[in-house]
N, C-alpha and C. Protein backbone atom coordinates (compact mmCIF):
# COMPACT_ATOMS: atom_id res chain seq x y z
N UNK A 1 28.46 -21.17 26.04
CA UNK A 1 27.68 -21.88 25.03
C UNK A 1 26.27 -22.17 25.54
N UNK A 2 26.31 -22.45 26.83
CA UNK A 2 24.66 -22.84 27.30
C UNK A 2 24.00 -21.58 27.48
N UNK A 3 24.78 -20.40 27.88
CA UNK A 3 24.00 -19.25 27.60
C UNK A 3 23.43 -18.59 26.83
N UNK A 4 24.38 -18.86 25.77
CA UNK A 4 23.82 -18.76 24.39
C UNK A 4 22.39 -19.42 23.63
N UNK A 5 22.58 -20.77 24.11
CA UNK A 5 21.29 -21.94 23.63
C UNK A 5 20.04 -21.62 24.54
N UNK A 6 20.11 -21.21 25.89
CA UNK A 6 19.02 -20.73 26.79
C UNK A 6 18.30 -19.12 25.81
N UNK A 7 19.75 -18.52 25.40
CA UNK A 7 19.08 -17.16 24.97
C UNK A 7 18.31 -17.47 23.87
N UNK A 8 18.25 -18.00 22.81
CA UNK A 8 18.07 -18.43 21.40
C UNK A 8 16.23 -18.95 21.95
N UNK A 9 16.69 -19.79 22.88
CA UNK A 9 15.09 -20.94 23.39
C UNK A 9 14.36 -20.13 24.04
N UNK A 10 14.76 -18.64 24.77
CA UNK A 10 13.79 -17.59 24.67
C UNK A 10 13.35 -16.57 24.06
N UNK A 11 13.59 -16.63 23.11
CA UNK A 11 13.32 -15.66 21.81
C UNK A 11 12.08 -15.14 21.74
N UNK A 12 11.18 -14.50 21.43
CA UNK A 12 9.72 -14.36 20.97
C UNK A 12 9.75 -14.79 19.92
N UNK A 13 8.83 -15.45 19.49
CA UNK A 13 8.70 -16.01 17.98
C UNK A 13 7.59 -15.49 17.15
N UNK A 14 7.86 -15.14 15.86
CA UNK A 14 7.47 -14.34 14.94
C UNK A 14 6.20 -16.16 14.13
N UNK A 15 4.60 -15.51 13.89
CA UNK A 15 4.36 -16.40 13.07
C UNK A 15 3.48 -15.81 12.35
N UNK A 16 3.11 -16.27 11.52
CA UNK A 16 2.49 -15.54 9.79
C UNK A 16 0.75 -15.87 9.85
N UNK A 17 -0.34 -15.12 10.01
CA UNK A 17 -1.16 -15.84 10.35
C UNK A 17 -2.31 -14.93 9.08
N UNK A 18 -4.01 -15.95 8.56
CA UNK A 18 -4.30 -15.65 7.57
C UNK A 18 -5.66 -15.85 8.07
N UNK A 19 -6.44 -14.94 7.68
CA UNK A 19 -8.26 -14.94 8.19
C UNK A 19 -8.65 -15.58 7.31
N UNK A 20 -9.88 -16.26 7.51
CA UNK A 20 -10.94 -16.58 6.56
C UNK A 20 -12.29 -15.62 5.71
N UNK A 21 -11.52 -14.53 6.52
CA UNK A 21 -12.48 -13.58 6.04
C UNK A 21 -12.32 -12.08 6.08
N UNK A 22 -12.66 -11.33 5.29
CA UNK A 22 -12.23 -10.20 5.55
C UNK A 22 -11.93 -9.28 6.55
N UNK A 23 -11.49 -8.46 6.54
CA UNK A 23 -10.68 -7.52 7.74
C UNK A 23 -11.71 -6.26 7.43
N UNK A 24 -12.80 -6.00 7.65
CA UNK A 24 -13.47 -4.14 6.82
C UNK A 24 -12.86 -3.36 7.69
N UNK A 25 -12.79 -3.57 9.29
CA UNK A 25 -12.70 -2.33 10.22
C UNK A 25 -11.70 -2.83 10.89
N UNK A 26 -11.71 -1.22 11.93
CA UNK A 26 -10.13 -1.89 12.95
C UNK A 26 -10.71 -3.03 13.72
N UNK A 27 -12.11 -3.04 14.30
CA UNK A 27 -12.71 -3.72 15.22
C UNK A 27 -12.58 -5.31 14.92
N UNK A 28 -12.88 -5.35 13.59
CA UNK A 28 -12.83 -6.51 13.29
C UNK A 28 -11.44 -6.83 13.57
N UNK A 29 -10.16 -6.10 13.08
CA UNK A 29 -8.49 -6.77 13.53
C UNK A 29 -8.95 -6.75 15.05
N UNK A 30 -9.29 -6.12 15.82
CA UNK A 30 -9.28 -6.63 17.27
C UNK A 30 -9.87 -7.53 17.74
N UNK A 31 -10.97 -8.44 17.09
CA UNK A 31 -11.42 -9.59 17.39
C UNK A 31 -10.09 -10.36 16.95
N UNK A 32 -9.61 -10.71 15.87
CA UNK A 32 -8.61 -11.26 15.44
C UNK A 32 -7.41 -11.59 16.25
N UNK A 33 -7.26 -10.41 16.81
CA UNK A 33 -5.81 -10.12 17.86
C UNK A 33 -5.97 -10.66 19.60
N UNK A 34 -7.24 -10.51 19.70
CA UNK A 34 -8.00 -10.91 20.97
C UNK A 34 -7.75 -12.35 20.64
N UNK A 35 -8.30 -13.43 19.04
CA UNK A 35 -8.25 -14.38 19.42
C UNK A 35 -6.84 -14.61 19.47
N UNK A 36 -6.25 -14.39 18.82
CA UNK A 36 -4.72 -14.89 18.94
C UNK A 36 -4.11 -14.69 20.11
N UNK A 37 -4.59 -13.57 21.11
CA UNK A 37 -3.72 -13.28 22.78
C UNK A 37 -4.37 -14.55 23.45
N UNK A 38 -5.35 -14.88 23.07
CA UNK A 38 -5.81 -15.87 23.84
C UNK A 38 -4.72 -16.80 24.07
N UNK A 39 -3.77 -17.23 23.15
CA UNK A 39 -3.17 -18.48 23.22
C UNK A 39 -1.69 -17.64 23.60
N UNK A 40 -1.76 -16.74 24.72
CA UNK A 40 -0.52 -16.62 24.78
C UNK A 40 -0.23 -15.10 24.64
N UNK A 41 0.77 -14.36 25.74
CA UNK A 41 1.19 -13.04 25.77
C UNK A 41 1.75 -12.08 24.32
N UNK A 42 1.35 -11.67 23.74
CA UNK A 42 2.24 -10.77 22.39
C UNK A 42 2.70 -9.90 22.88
N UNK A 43 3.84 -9.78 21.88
CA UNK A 43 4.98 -8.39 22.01
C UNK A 43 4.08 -7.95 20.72
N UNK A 44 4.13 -8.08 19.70
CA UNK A 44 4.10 -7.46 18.39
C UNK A 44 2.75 -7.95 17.57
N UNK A 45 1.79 -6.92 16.77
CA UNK A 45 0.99 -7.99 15.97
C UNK A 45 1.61 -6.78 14.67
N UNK A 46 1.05 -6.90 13.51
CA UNK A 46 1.02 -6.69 12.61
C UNK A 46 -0.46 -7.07 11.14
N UNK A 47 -1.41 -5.94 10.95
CA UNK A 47 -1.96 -6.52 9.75
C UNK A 47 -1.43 -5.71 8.62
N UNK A 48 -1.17 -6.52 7.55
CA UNK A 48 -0.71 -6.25 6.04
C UNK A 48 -2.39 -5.27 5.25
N UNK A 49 -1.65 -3.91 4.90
CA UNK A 49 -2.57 -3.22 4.18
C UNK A 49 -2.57 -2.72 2.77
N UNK A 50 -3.08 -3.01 2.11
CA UNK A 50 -2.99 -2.42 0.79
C UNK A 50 -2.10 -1.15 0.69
N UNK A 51 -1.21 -0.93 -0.20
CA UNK A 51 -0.54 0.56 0.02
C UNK A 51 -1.45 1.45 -0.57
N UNK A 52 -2.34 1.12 -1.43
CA UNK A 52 -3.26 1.95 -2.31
C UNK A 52 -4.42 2.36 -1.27
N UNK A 53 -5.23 1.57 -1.30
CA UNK A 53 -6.28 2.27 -0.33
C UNK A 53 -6.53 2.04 1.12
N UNK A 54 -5.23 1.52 1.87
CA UNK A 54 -4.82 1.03 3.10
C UNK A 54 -5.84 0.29 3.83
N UNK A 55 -6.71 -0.47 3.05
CA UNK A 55 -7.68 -1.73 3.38
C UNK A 55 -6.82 -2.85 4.31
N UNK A 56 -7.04 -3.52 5.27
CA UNK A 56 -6.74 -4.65 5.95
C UNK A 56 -6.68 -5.94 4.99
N UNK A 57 -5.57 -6.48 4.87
CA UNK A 57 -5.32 -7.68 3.78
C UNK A 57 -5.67 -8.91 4.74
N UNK A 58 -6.37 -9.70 4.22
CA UNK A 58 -6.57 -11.11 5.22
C UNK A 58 -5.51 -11.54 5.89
N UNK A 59 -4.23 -10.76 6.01
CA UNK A 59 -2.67 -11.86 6.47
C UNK A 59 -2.36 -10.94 7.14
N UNK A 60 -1.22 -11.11 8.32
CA UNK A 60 -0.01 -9.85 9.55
C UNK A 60 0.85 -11.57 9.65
N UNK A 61 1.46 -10.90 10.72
CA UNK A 61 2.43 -11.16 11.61
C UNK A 61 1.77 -10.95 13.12
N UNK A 62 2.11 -12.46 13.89
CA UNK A 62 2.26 -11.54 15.37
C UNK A 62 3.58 -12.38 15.70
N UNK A 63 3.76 -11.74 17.10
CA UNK A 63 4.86 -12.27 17.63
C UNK A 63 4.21 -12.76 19.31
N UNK A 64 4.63 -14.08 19.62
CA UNK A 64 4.15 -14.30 21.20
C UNK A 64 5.47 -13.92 21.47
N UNK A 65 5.40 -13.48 23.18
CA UNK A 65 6.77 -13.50 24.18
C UNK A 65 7.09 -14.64 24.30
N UNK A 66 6.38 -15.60 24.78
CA UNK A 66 7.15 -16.85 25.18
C UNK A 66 7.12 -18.26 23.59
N UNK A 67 7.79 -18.62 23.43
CA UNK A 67 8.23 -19.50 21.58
C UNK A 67 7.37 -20.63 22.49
N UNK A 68 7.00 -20.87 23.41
CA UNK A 68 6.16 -22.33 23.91
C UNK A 68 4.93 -21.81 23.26
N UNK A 69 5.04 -20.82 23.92
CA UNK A 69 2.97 -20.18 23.05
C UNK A 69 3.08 -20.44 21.68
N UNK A 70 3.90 -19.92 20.79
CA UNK A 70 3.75 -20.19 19.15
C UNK A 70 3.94 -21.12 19.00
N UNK A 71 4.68 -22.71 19.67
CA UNK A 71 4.76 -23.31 19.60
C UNK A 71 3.45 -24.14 19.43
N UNK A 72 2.52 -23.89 20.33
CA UNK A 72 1.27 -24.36 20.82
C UNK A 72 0.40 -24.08 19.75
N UNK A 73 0.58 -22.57 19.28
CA UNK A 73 -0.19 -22.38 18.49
C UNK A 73 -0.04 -23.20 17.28
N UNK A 74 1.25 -22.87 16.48
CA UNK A 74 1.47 -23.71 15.31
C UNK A 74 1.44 -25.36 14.53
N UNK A 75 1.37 -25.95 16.14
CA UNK A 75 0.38 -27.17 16.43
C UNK A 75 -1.22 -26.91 15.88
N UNK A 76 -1.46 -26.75 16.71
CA UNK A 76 -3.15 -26.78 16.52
C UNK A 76 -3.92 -25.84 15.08
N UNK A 77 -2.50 -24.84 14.04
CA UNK A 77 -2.82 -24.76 12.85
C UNK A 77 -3.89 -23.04 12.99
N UNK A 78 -5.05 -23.73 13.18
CA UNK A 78 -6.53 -23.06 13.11
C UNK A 78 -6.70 -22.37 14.54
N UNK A 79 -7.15 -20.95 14.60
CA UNK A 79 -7.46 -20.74 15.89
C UNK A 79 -8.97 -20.26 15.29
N UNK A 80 -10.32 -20.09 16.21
CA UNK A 80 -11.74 -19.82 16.02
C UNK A 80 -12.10 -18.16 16.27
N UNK A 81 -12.81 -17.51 15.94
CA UNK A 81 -12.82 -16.39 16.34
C UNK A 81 -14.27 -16.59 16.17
N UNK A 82 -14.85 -16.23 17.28
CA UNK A 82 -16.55 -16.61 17.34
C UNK A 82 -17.02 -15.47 16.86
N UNK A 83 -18.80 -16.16 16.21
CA UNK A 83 -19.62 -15.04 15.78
C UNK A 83 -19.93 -13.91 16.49
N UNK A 84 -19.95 -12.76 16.05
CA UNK A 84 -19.84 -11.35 16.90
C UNK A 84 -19.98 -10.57 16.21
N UNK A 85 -19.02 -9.76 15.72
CA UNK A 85 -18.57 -8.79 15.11
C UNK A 85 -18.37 -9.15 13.73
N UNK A 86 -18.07 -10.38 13.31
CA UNK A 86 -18.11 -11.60 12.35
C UNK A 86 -19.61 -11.86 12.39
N UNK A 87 -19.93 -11.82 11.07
CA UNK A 87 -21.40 -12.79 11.12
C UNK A 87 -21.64 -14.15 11.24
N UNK A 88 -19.92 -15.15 10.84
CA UNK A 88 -19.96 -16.04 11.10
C UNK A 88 -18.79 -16.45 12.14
N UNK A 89 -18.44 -17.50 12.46
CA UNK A 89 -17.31 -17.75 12.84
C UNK A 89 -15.89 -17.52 11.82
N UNK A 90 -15.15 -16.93 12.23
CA UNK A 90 -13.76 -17.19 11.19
C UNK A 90 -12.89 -17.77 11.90
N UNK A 91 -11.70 -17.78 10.80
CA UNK A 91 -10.52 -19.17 11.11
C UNK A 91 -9.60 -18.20 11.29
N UNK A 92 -8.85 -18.52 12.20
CA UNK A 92 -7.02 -17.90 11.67
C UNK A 92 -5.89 -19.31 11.45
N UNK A 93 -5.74 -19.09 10.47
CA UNK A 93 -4.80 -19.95 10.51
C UNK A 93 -3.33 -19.42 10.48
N UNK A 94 -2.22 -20.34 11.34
CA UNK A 94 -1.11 -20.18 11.94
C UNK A 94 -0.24 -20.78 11.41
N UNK A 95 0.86 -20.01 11.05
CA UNK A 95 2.30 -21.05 10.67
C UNK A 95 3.85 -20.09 10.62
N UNK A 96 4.81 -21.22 10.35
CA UNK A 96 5.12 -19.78 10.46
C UNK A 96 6.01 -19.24 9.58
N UNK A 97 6.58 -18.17 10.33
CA UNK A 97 6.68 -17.18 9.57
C UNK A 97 8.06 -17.06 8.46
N UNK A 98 7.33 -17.25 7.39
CA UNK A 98 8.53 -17.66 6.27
C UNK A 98 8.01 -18.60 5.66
N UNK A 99 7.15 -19.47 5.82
CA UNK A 99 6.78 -20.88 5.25
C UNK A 99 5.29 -20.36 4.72
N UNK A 100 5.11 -20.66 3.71
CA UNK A 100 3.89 -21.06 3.25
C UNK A 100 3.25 -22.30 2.50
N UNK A 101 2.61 -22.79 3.12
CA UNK A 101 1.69 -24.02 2.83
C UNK A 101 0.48 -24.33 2.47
């Protein structure tokens, strides 16, 4: 039984995350993905694309390895992705995955 509850509390955790601004290029998802590794190792990201003209939809999925990192993240909500490649700053916001608020 405790092996079980240890396996479960290391899981990677899956969370649902949403830009403030558009996605035009891949470059731009790699600022995005950069900010989100920041807070923590990923197994998996995911961005959602139009099936029609396979445009980048403001929303994915990532997954951290360790559930303390998404944990961390899903606290603090908002992660920053500085001006760059962005003309302004954008937001990601974090939650997770299944819930919308």
């Amino acid at each position: 039984m405790l092996k079980q509850a240890a396996s479960k509390m290391a899981r990677p955790r899956s969370t649902f995350f949403r830009v403030s601004q558009k996605i035009p290029t891949m470059e731009h998802a790699r600022e995005v993905v950069r900010a989100l590794r920041s807070q923590g190792e990923l197994v998996e990201y995911k961005f959602m694309r139009c099936p029609e003209t396979r445009q980048y939809l403001r929303y994915g999925f990532v997954v951290y390895k360790q559930p303390e990192n998404a944990e961390k993240v899903l606290e603090q909500r908002f992660i920053k992705v500085p001006p760059g490649i962005f003309k302004t700053a954008c937001e990601v916001k974090v939650e997770t995955a299944g819930s919308r608020s």
